[in-house]
PDB file of N, CA and C in Angstrom:
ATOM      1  N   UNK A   1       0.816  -1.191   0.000  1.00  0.00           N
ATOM      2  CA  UNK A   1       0.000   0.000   0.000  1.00  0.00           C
ATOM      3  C   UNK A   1       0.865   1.262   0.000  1.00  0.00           C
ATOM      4  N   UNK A   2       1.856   1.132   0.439  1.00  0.00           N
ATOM      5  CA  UNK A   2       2.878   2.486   0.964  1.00  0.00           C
ATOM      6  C   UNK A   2       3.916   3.051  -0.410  1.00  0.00           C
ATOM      7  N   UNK A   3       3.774   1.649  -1.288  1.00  0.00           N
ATOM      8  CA  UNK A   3       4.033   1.725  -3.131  1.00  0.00           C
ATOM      9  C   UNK A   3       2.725   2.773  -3.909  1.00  0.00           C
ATOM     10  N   UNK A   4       1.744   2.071  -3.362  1.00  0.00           N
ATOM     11  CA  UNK A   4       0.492   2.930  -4.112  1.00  0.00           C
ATOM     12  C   UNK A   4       0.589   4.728  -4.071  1.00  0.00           C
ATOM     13  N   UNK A   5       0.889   4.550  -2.466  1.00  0.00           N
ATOM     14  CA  UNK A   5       0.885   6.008  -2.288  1.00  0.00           C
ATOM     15  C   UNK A   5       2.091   7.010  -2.585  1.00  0.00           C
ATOM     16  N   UNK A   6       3.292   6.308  -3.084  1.00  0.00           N
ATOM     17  CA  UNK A   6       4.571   6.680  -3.838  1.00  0.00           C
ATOM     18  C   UNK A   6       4.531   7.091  -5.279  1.00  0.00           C
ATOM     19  N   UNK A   7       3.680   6.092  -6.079  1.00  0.00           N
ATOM     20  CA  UNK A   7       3.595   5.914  -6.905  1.00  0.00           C
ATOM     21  C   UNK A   7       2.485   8.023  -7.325  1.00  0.00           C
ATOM     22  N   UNK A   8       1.902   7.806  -6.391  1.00  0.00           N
ATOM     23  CA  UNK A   8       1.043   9.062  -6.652  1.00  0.00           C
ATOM     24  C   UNK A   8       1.457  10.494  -6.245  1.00  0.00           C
ATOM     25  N   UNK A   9       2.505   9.859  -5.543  1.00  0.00           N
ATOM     26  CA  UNK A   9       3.073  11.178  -4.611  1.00  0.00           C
ATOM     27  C   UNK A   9       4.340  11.589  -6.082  1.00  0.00           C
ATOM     28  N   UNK A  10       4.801  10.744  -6.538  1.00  0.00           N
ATOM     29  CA  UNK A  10       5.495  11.522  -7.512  1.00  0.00           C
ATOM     30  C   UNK A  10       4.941  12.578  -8.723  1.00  0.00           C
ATOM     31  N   UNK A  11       3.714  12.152  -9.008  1.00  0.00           N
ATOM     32  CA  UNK A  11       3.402  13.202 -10.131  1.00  0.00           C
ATOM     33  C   UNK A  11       2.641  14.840  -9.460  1.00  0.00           C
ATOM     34  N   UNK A  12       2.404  14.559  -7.435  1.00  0.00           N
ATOM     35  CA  UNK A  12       1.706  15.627  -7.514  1.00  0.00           C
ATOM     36  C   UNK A  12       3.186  15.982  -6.836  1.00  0.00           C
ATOM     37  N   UNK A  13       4.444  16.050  -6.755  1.00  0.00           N
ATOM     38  CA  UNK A  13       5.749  16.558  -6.747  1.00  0.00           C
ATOM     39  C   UNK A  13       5.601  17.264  -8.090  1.00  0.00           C
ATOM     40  N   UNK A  14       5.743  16.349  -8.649  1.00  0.00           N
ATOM     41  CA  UNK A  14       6.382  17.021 -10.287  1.00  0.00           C
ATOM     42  C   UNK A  14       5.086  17.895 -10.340  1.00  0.00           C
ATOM     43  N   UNK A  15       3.870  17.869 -10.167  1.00  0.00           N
ATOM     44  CA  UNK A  15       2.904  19.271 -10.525  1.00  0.00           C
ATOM     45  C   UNK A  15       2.740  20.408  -9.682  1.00  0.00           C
ATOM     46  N   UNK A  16       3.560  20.281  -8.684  1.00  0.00           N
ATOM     47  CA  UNK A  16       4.526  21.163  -7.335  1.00  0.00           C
ATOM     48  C   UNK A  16       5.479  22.244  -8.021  1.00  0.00           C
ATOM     49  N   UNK A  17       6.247  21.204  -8.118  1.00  0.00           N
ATOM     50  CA  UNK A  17       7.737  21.653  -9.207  1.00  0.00           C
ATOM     51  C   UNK A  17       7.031  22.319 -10.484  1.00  0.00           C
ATOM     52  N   UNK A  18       6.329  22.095 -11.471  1.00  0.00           N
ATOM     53  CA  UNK A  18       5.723  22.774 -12.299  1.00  0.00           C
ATOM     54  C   UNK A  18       4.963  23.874 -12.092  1.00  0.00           C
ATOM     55  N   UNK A  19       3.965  23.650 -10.838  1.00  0.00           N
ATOM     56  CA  UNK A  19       3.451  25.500 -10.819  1.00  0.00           C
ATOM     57  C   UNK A  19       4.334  25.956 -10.221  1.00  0.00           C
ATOM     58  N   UNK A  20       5.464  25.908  -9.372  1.00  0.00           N
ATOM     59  CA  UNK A  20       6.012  26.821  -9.057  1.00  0.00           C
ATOM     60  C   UNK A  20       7.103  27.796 -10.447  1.00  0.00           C
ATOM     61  N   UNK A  21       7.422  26.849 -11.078  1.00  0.00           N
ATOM     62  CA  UNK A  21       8.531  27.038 -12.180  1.00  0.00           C
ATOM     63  C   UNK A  21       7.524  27.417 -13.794  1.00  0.00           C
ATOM     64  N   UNK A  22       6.571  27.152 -14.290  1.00  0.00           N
ATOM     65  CA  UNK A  22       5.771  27.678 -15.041  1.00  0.00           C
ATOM     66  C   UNK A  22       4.797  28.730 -14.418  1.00  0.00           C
ATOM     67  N   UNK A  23       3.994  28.795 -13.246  1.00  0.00           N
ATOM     68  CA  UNK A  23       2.821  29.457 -12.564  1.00  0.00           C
ATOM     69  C   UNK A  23       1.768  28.906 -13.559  1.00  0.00           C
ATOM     70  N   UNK A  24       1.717  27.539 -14.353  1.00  0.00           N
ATOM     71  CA  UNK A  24       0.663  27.145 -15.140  1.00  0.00           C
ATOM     72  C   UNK A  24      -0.525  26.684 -14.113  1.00  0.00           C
ATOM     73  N   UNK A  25      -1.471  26.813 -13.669  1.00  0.00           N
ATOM     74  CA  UNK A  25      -2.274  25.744 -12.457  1.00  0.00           C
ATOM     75  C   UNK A  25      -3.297  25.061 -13.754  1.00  0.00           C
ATOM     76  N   UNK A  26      -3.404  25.174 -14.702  1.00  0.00           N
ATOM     77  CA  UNK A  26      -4.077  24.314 -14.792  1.00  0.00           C
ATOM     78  C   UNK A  26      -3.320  22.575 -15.297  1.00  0.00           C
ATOM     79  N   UNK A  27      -2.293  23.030 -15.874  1.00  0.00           N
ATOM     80  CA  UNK A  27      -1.554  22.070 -15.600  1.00  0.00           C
ATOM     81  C   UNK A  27      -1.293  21.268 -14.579  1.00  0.00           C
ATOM     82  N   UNK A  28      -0.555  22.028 -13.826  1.00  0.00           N
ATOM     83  CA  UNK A  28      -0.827  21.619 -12.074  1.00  0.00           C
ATOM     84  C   UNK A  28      -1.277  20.674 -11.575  1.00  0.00           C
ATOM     85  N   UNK A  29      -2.454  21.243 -11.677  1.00  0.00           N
ATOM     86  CA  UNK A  29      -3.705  20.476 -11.066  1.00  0.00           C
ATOM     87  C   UNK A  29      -4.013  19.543 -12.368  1.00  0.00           C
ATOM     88  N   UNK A  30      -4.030  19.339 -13.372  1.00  0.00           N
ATOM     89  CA  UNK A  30      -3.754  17.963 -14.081  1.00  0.00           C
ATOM     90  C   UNK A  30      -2.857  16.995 -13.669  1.00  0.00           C
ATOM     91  N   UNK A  31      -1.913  17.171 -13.350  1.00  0.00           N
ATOM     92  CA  UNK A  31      -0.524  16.521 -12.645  1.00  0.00           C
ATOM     93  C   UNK A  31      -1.055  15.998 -11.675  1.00  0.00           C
ATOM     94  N   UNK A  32      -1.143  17.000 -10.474  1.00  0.00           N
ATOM     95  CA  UNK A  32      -2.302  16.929  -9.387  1.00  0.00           C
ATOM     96  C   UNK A  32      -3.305  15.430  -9.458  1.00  0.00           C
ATOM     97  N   UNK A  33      -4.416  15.701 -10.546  1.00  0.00           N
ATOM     98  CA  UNK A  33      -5.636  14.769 -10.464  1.00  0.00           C
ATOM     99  C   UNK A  33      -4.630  13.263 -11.105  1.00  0.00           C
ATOM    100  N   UNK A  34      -3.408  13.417 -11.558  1.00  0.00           N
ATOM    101  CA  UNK A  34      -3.076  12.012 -12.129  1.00  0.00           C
ATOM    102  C   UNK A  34      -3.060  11.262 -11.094  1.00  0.00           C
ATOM    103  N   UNK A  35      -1.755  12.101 -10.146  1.00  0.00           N
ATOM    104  CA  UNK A  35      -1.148  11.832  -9.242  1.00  0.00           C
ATOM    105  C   UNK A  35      -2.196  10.815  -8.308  1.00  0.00           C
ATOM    106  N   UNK A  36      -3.166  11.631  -8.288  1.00  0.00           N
ATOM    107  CA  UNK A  36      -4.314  10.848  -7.302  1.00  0.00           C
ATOM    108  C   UNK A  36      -5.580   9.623  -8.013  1.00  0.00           C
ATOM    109  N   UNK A  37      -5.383   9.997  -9.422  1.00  0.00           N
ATOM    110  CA  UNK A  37      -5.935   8.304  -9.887  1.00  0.00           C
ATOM    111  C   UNK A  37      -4.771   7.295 -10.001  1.00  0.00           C
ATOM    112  N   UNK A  38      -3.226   7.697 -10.384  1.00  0.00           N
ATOM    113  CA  UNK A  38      -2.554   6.728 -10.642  1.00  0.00           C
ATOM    114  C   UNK A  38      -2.543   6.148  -9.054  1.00  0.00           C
ATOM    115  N   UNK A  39      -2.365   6.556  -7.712  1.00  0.00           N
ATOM    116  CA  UNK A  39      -2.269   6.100  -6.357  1.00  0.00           C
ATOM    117  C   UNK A  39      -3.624   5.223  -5.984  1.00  0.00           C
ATOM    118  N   UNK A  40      -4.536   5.783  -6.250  1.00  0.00           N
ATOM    119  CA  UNK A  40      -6.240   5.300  -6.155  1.00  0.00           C
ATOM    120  C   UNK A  40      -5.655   3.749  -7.019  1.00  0.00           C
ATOM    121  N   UNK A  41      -5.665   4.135  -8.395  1.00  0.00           N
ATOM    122  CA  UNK A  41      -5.942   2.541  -9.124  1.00  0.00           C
ATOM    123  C   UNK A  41      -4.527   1.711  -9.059  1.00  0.00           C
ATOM    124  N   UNK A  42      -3.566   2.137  -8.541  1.00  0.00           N
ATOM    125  CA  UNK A  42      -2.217   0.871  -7.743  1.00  0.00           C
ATOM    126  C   UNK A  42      -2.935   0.698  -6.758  1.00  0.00           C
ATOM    127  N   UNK A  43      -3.271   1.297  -5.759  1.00  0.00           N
ATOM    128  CA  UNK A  43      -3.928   0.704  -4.704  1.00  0.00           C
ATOM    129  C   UNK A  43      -5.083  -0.359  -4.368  1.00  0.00           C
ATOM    130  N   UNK A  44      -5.946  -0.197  -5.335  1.00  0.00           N
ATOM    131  CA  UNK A  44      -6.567  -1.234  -6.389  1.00  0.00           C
ATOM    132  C   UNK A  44      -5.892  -2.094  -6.484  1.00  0.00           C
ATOM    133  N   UNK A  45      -5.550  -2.167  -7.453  1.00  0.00           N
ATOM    134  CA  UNK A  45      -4.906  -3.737  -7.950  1.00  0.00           C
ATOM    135  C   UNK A  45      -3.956  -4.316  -7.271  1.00  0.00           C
ATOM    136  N   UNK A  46      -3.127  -3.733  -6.115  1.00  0.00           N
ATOM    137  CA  UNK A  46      -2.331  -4.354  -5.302  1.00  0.00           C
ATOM    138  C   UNK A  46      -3.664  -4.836  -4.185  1.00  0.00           C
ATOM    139  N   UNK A  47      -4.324  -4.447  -3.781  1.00  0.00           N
ATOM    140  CA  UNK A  47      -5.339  -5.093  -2.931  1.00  0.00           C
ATOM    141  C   UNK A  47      -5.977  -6.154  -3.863  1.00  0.00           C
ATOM    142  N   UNK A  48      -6.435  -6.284  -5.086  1.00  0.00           N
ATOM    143  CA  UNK A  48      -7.075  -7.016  -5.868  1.00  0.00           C
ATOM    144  C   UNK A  48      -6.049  -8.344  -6.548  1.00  0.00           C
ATOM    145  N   UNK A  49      -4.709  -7.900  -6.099  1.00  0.00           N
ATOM    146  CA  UNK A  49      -3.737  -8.753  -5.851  1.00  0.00           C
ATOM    147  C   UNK A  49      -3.657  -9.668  -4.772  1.00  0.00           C
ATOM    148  N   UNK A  50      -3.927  -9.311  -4.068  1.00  0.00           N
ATOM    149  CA  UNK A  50      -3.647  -9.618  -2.341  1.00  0.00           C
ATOM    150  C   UNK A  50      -4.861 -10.309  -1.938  1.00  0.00           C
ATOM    151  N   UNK A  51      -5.663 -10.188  -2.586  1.00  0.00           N
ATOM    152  CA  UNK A  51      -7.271 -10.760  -2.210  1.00  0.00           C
ATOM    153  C   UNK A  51      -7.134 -11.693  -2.847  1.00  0.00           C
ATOM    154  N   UNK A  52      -8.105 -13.080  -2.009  1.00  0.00           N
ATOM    155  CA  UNK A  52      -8.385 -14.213  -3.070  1.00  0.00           C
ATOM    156  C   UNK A  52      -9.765 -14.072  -3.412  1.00  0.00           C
ATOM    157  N   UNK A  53     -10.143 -13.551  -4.538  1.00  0.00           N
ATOM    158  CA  UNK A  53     -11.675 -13.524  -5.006  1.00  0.00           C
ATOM    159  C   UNK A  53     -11.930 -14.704  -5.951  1.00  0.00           C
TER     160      UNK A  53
END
C-alpha cells in the first residue's frame, strides 16, 4: 500500500515543481488529479492482488 501512495506522490511533486517554475495551475492540477488516480488505481490492484476472489 505504501508503493500505491509513492507511486502518486510523484506526479503531484512534479505538478509542485511545475506550478512553481511555469505558474501554469491548470496544468498543475492535471498533474495533481493524475497523481491521485494513478495512487487510487495501484492501490486497487495491489489489494485485488492480495485478495483471493
Amino acid at each position: 500500500m505504501k508503493y500505491a501512495l509513492a507511486f502518486g506522490l510523484i506526479f503531484v511533486v512534479i505538478g509542485t515543481v511545475y506550478l512553481v517554475v511555469s505558474g501554469d495551475t491548470g496544468g498543475a492540477f492535471m498533474l495533481g488529479a493524475l497523481g491521485v488516480a494513478m495512487s487510487t488505481m495501484t492501490a486497487v490492484l495491489v489489494h485485488a492482488m492480495n485478495s483471493e476472489a
